[in-house]
N, C-alpha and C. Protein backbone atom coordinates (compact mmCIF):
# COMPACT_ATOMS: atom_id res chain seq x y z
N UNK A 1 24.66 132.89 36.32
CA UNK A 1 25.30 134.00 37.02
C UNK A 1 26.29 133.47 38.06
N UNK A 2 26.21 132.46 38.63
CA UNK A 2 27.06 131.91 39.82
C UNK A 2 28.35 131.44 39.09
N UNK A 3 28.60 131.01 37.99
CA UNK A 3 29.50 130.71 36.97
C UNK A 3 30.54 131.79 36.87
N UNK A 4 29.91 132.54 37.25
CA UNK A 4 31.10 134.13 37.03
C UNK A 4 31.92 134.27 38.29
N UNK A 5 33.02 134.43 38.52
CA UNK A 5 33.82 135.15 39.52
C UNK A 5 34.54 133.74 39.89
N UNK A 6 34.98 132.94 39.51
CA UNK A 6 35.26 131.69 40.10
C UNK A 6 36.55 131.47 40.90
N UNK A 7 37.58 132.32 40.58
CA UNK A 7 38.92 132.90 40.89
C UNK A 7 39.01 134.27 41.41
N UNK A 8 39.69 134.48 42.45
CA UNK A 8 40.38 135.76 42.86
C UNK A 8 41.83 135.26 43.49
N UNK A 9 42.43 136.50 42.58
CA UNK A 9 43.74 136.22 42.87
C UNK A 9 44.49 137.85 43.70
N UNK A 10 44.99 138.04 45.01
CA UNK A 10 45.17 138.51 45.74
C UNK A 10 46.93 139.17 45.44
N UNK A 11 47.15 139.97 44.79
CA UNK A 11 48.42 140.12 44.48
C UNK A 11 48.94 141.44 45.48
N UNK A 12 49.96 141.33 46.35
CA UNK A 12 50.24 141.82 47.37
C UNK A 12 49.32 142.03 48.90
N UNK A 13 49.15 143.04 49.37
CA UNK A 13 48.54 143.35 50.47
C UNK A 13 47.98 144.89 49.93
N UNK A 14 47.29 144.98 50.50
CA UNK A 14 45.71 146.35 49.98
C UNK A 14 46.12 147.45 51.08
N UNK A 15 47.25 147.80 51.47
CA UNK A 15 46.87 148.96 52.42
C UNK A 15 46.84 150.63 51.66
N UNK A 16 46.01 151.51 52.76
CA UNK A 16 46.02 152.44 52.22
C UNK A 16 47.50 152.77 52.72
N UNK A 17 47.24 154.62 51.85
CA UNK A 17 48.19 155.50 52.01
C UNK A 17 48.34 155.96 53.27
N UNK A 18 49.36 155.15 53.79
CA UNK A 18 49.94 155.87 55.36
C UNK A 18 49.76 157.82 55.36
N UNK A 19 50.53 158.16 54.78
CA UNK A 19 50.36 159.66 54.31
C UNK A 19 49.30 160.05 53.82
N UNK A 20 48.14 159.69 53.88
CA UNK A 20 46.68 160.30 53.43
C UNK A 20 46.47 161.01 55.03
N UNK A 21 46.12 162.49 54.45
CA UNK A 21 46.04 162.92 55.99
C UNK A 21 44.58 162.65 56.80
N UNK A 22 43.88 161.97 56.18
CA UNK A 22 42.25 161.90 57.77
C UNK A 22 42.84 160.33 58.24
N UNK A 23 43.57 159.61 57.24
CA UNK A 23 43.98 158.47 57.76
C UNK A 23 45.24 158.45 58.90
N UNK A 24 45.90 159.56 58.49
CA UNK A 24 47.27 159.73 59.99
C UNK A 24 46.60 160.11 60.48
N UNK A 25 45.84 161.21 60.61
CA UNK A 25 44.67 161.74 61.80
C UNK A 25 44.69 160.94 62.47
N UNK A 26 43.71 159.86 62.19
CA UNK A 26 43.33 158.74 62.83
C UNK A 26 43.99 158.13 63.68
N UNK A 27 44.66 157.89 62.94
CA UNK A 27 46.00 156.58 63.61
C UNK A 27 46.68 157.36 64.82
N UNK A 28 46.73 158.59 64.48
CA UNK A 28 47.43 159.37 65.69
C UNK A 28 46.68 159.44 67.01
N UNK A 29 45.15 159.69 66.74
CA UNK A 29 44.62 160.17 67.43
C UNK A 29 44.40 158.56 68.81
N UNK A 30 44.26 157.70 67.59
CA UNK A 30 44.07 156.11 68.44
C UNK A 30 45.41 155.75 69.03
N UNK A 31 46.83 156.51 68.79
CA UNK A 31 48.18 155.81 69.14
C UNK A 31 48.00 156.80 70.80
N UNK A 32 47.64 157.93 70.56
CA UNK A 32 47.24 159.32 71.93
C UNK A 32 46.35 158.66 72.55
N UNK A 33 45.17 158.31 72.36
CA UNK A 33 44.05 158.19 73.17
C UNK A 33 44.81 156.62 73.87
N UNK A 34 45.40 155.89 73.20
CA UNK A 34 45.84 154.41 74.02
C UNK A 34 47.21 155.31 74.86
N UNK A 35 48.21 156.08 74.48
CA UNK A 35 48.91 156.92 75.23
C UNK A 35 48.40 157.26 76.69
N UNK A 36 47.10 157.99 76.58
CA UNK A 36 46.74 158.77 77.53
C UNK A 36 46.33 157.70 78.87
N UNK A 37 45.59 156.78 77.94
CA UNK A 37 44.74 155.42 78.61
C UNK A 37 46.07 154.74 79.72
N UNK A 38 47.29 154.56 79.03
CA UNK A 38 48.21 154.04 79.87
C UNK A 38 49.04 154.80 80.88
N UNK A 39 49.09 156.20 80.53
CA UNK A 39 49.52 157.04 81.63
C UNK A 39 48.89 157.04 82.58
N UNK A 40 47.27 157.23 82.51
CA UNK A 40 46.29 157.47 83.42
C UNK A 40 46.71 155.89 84.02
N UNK A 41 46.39 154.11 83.83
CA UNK A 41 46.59 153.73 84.58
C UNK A 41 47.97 152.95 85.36
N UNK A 42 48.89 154.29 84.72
CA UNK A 42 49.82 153.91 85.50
C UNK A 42 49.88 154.82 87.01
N UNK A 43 49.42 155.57 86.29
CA UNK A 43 49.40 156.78 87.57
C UNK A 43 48.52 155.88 88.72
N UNK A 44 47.38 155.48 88.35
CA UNK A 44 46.90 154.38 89.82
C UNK A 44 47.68 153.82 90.19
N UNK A 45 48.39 153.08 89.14
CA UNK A 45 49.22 152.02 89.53
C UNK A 45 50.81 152.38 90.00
N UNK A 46 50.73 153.59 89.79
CA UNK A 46 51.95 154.44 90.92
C UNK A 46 53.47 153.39 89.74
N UNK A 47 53.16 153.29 88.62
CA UNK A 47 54.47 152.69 88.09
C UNK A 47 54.91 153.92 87.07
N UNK A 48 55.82 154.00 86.24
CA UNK A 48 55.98 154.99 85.44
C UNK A 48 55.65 154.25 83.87
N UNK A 49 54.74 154.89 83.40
CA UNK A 49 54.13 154.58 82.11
C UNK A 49 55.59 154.30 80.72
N UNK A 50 55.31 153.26 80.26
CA UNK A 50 56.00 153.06 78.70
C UNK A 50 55.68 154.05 77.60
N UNK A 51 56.89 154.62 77.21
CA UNK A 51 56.52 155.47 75.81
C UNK A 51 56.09 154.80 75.13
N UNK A 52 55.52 155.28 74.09
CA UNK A 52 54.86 154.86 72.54
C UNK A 52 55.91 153.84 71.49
N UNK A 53 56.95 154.63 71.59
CA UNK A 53 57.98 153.89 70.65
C UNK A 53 58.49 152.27 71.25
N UNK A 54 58.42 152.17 73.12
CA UNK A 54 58.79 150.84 72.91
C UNK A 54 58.08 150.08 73.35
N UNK A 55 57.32 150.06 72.07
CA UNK A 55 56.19 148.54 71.71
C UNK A 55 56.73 148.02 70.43
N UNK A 56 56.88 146.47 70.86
CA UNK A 56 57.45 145.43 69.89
C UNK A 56 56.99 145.27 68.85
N UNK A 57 57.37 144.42 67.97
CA UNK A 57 56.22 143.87 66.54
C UNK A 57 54.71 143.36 67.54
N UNK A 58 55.59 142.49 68.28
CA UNK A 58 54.26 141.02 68.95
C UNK A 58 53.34 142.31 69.46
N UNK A 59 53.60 143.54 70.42
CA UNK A 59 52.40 144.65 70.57
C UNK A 59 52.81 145.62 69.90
N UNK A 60 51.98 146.16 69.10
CA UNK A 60 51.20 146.82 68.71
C UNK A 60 50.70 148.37 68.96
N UNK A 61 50.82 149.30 68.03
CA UNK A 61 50.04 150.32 68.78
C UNK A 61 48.61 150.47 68.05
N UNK A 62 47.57 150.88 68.43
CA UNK A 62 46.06 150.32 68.22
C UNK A 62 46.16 151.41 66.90
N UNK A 63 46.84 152.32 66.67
CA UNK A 63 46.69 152.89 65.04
C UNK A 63 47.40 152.31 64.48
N UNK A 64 48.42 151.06 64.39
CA UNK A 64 48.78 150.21 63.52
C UNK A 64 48.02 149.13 63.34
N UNK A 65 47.27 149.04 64.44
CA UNK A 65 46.31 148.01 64.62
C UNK A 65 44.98 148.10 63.60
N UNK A 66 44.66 149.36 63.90
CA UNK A 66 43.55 149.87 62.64
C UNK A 66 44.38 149.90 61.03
N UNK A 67 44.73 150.19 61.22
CA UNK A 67 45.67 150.49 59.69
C UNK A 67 45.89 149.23 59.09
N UNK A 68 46.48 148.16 60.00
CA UNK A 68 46.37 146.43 59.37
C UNK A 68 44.66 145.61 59.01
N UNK A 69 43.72 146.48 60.36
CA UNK A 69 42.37 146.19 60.20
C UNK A 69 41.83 146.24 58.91
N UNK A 70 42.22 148.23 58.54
CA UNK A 70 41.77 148.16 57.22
C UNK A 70 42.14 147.41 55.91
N UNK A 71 43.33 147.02 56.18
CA UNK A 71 43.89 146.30 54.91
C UNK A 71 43.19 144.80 54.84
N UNK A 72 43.25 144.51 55.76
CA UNK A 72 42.36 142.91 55.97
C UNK A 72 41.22 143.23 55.97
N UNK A 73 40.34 144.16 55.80
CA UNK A 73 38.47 144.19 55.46
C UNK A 73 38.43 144.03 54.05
N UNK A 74 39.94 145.23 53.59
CA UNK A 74 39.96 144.94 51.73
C UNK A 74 39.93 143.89 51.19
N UNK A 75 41.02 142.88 52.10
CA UNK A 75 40.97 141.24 51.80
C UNK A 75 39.64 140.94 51.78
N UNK A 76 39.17 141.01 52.83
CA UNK A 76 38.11 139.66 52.93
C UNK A 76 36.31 140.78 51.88
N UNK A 77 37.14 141.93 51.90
CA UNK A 77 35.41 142.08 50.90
C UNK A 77 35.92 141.88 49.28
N UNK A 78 37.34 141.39 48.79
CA UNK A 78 37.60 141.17 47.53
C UNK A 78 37.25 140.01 47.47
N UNK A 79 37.67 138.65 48.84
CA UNK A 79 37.45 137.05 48.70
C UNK A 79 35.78 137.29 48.32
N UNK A 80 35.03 138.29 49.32
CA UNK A 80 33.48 138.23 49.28
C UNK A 80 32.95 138.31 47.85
N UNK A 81 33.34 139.38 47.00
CA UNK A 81 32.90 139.54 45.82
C UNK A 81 32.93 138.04 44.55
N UNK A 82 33.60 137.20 45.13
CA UNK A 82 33.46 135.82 44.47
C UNK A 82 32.78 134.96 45.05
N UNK A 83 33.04 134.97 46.22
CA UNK A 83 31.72 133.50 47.25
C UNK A 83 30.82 134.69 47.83
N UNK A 84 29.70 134.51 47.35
CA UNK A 84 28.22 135.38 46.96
C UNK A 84 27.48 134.85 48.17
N UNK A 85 26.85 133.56 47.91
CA UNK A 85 26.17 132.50 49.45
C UNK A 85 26.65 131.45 49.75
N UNK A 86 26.25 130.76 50.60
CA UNK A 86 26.34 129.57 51.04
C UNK A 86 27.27 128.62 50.01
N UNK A 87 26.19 128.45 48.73
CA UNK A 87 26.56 126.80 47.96
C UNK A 87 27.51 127.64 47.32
N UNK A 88 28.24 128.88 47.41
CA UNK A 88 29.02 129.26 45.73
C UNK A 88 30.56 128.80 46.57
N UNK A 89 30.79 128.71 45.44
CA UNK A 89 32.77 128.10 45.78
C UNK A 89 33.15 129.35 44.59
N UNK A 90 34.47 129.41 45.00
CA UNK A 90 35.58 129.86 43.80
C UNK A 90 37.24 129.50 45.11
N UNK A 91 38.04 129.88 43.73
CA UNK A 91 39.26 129.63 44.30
C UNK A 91 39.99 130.89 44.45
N UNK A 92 40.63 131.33 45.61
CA UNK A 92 41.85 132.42 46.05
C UNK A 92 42.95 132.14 46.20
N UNK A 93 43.95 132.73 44.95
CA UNK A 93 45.42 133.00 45.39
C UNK A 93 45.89 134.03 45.97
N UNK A 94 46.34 133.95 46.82
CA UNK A 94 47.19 135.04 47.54
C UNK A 94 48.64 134.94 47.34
N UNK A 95 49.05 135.95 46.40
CA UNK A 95 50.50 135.97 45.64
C UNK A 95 50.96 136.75 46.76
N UNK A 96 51.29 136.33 47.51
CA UNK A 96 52.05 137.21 48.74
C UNK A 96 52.73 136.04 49.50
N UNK A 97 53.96 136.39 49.87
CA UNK A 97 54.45 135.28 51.21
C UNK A 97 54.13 135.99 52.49
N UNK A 98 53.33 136.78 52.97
CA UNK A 98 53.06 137.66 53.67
C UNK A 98 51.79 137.34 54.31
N UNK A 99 50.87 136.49 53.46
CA UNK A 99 49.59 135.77 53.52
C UNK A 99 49.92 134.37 53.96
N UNK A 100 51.36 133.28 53.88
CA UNK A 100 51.66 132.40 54.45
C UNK A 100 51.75 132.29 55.93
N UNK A 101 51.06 131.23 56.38
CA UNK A 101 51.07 130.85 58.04
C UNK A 101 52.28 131.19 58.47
N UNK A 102 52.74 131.61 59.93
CA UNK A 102 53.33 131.76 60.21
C UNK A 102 54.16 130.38 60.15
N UNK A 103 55.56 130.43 60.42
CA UNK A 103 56.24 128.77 60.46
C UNK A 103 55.94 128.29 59.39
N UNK A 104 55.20 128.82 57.81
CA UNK A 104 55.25 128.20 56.90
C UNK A 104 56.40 127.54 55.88
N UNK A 105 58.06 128.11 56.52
CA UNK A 105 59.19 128.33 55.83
C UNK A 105 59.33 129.28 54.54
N UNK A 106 58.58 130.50 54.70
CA UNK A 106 58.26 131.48 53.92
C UNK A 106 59.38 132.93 54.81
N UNK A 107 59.91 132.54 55.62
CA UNK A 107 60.74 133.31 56.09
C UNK A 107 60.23 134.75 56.50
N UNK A 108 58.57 134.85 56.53
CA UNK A 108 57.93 135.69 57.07
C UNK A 108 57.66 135.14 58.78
N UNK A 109 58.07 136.55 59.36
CA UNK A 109 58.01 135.82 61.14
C UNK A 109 56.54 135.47 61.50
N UNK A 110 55.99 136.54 60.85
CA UNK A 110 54.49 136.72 61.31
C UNK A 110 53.25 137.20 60.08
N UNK A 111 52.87 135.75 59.23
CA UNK A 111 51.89 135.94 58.24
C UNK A 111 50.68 136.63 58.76
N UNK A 112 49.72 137.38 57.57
CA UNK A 112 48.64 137.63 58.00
C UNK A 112 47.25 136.36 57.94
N UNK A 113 48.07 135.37 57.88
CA UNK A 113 47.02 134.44 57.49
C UNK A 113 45.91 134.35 58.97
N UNK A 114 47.12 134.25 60.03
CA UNK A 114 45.81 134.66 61.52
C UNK A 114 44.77 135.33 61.44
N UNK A 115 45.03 136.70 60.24
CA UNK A 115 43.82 137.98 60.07
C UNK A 115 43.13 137.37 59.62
N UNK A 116 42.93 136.49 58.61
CA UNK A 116 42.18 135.84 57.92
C UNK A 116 40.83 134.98 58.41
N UNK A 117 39.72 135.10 57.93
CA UNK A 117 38.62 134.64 58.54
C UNK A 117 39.04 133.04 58.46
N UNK A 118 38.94 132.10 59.84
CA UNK A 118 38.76 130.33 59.72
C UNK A 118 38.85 129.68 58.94
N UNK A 119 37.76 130.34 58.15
CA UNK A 119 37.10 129.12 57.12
C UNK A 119 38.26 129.55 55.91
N UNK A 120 38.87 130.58 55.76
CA UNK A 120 39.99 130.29 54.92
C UNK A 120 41.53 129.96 55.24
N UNK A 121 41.53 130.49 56.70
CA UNK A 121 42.34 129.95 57.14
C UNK A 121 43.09 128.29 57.14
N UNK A 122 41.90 127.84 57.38
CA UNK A 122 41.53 126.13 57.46
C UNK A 122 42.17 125.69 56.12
N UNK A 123 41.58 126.28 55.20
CA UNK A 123 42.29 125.50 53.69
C UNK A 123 43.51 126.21 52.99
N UNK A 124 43.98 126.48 53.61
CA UNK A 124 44.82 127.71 53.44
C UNK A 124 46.22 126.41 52.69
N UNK A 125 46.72 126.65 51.26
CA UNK A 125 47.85 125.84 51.08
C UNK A 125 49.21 126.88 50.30
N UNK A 126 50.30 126.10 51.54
CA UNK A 126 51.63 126.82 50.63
C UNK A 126 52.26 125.72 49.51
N UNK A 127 51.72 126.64 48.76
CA UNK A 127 52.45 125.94 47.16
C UNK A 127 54.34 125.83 47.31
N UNK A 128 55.16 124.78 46.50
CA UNK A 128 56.30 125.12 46.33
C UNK A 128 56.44 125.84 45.06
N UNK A 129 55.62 125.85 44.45
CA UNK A 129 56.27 126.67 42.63
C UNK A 129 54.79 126.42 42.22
N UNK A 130 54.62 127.31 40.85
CA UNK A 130 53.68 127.39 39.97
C UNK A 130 52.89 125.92 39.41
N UNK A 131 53.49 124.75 39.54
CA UNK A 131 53.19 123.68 39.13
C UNK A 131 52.06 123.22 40.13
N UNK A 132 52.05 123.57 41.53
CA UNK A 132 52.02 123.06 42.47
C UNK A 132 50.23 123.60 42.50
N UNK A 133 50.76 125.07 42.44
CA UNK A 133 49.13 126.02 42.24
C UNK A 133 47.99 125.74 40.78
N UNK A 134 48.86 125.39 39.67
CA UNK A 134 47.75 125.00 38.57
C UNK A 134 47.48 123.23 38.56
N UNK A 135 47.78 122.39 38.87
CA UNK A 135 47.39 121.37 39.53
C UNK A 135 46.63 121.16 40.40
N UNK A 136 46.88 122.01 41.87
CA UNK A 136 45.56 122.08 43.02
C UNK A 136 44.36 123.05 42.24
N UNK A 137 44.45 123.77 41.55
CA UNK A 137 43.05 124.36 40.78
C UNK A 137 42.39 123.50 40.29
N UNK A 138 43.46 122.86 39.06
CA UNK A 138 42.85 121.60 38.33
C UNK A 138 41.62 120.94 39.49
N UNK A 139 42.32 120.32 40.49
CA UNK A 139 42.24 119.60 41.03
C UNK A 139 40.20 119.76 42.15
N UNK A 140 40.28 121.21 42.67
CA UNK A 140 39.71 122.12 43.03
C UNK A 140 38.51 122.54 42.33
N UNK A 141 38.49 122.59 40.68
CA UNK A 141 37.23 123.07 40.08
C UNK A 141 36.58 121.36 39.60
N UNK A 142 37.95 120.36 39.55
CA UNK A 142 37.02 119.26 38.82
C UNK A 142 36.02 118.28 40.33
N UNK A 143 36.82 118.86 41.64
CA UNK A 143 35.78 118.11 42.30
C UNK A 143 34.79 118.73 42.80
N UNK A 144 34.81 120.41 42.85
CA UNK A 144 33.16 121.04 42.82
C UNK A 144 32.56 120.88 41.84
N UNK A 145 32.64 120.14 39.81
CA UNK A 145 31.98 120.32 39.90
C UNK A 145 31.21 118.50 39.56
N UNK A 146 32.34 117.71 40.27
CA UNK A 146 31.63 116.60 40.25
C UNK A 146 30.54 116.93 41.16
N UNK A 147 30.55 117.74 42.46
CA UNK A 147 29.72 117.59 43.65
C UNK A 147 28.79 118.43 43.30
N UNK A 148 28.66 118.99 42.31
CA UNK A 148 27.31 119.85 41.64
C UNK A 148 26.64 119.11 40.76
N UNK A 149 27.36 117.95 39.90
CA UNK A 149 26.75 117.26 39.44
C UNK A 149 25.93 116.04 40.00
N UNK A 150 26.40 115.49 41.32
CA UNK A 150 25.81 114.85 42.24
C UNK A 150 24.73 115.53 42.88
N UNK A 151 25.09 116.73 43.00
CA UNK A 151 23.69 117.31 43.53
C UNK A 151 22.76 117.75 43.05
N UNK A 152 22.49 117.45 41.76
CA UNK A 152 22.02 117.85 40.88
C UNK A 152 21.50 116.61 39.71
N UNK A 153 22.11 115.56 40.28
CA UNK A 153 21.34 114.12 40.14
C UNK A 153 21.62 114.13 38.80
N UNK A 154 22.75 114.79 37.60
CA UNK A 154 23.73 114.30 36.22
C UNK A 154 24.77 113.55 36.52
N UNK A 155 24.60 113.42 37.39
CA UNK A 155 26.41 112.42 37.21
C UNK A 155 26.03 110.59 37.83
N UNK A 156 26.56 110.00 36.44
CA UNK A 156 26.36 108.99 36.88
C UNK A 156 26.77 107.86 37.62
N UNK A 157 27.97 108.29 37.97
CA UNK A 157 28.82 107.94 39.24
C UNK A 157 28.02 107.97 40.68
N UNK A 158 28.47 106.73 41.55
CA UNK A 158 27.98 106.99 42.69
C UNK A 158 29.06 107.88 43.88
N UNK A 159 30.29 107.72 43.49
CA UNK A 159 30.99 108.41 44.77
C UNK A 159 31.48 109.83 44.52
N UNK A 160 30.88 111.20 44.92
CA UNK A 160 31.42 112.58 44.28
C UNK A 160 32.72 112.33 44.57
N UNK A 161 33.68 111.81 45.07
CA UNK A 161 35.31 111.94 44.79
C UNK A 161 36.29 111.60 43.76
C-alpha cells in the first residue's frame, strides 16, 4: 500500500471562486472588521486612519490573507495525500512559476514557496527545462529505494549513496 501515491504533481494554484458568495462574505467581513480595528486605533492614536485600498502587495488585507490561506491548505492537504507517515517519501512537482522562491529568476516578485511548510521548502528545486525534472526523479526514486533496501538489510552494498 505505501507503493501507491509516489508522485504529486501540482499544476497551477487551487484557489477558490472569489465570486462564491459565503466566500466574499467572508473576506469582506475580515477586510471591515481589520477596517474598524484600525480606525478605532487610530482614533487613540489621534492620527487619521489609512483606507482599505492603500495597502501594498508586501501588506495585505487579512481577507486576501484568508483567501491565499485557503489556497495553501489545498496545497499542503494534496502534498499530504502522498506522504501518509513518517518513513513514506514521494516526489512533488509544482508546475507553477508562482511556487518558485522568490529571487528564483522566475520573474515572479513574490513566490508562494514562503507559504509552504520548511520541510518542503528546504528541498524545494528550480528546474531549467523538462530534462532537468525527469533526471532529478530518476535520480530521487533510485536513492529512496537504495535506502529502503539498506534498511531492510537486501542490498548488498555497504554505502546507501
Amino acid at each position: 500500500k505505501d507503493e501507491l501515491g509516489r508522485l504529486v504533481v501540482m499544476v497551477g494554484l487551487p484557489y477558490a471562486n472569489p465570486e462564491e458568495p459565503e466566500l466574499r462574505a467572508r473576506m469582506q467581513h475580515l477586510d471591515a472588521s481589520e477596517a474598524a480595528a484600525r480606525v478605532g486605533a487610530s482614533n487613540q492614536a489621534s492620527t487619521p486612519a489609512l483606507p482599505a485600498q492603500t495597502h501594498s502587495r508586501q501588506q495585505q488585507t487579512r481577507g486576501r490573507a484568508y483567501y491565499e490561506a485557503l489556497c495553501m491548505r489545498a496545497v499542503n492537504q494534496s502534498v499530504g495525500r502522498a506522504i501518509r507517515h513518517a518513513g513514506d517519501y514521494a516526489a512533488i512537482i509544482f508546475a507553477d512559476a508562482r511556487y518558485a522562491p522568490p529571487g528564483s529568476k522566475t520573474g515572479v516578485p513574490m513566490g508562494v514557496a514562503t507559504q509552504l511548510p520548511g520541510w518542503i521548502g528546504e528541498n524545494l528545486v528550480v528546474p531549467k527545462g523538462y530534462g532537468e525534472v525527469q533526471s532529478g526523479l530518476v535520480r530521487f526514486f533510485q536513492s529512496r529505494r537504495r535506502m529502503e533496501a539498506v534498511a531492510s538489510g537486501t542490498d548488498k552494498r555497504k554505502d546507501p549513496t
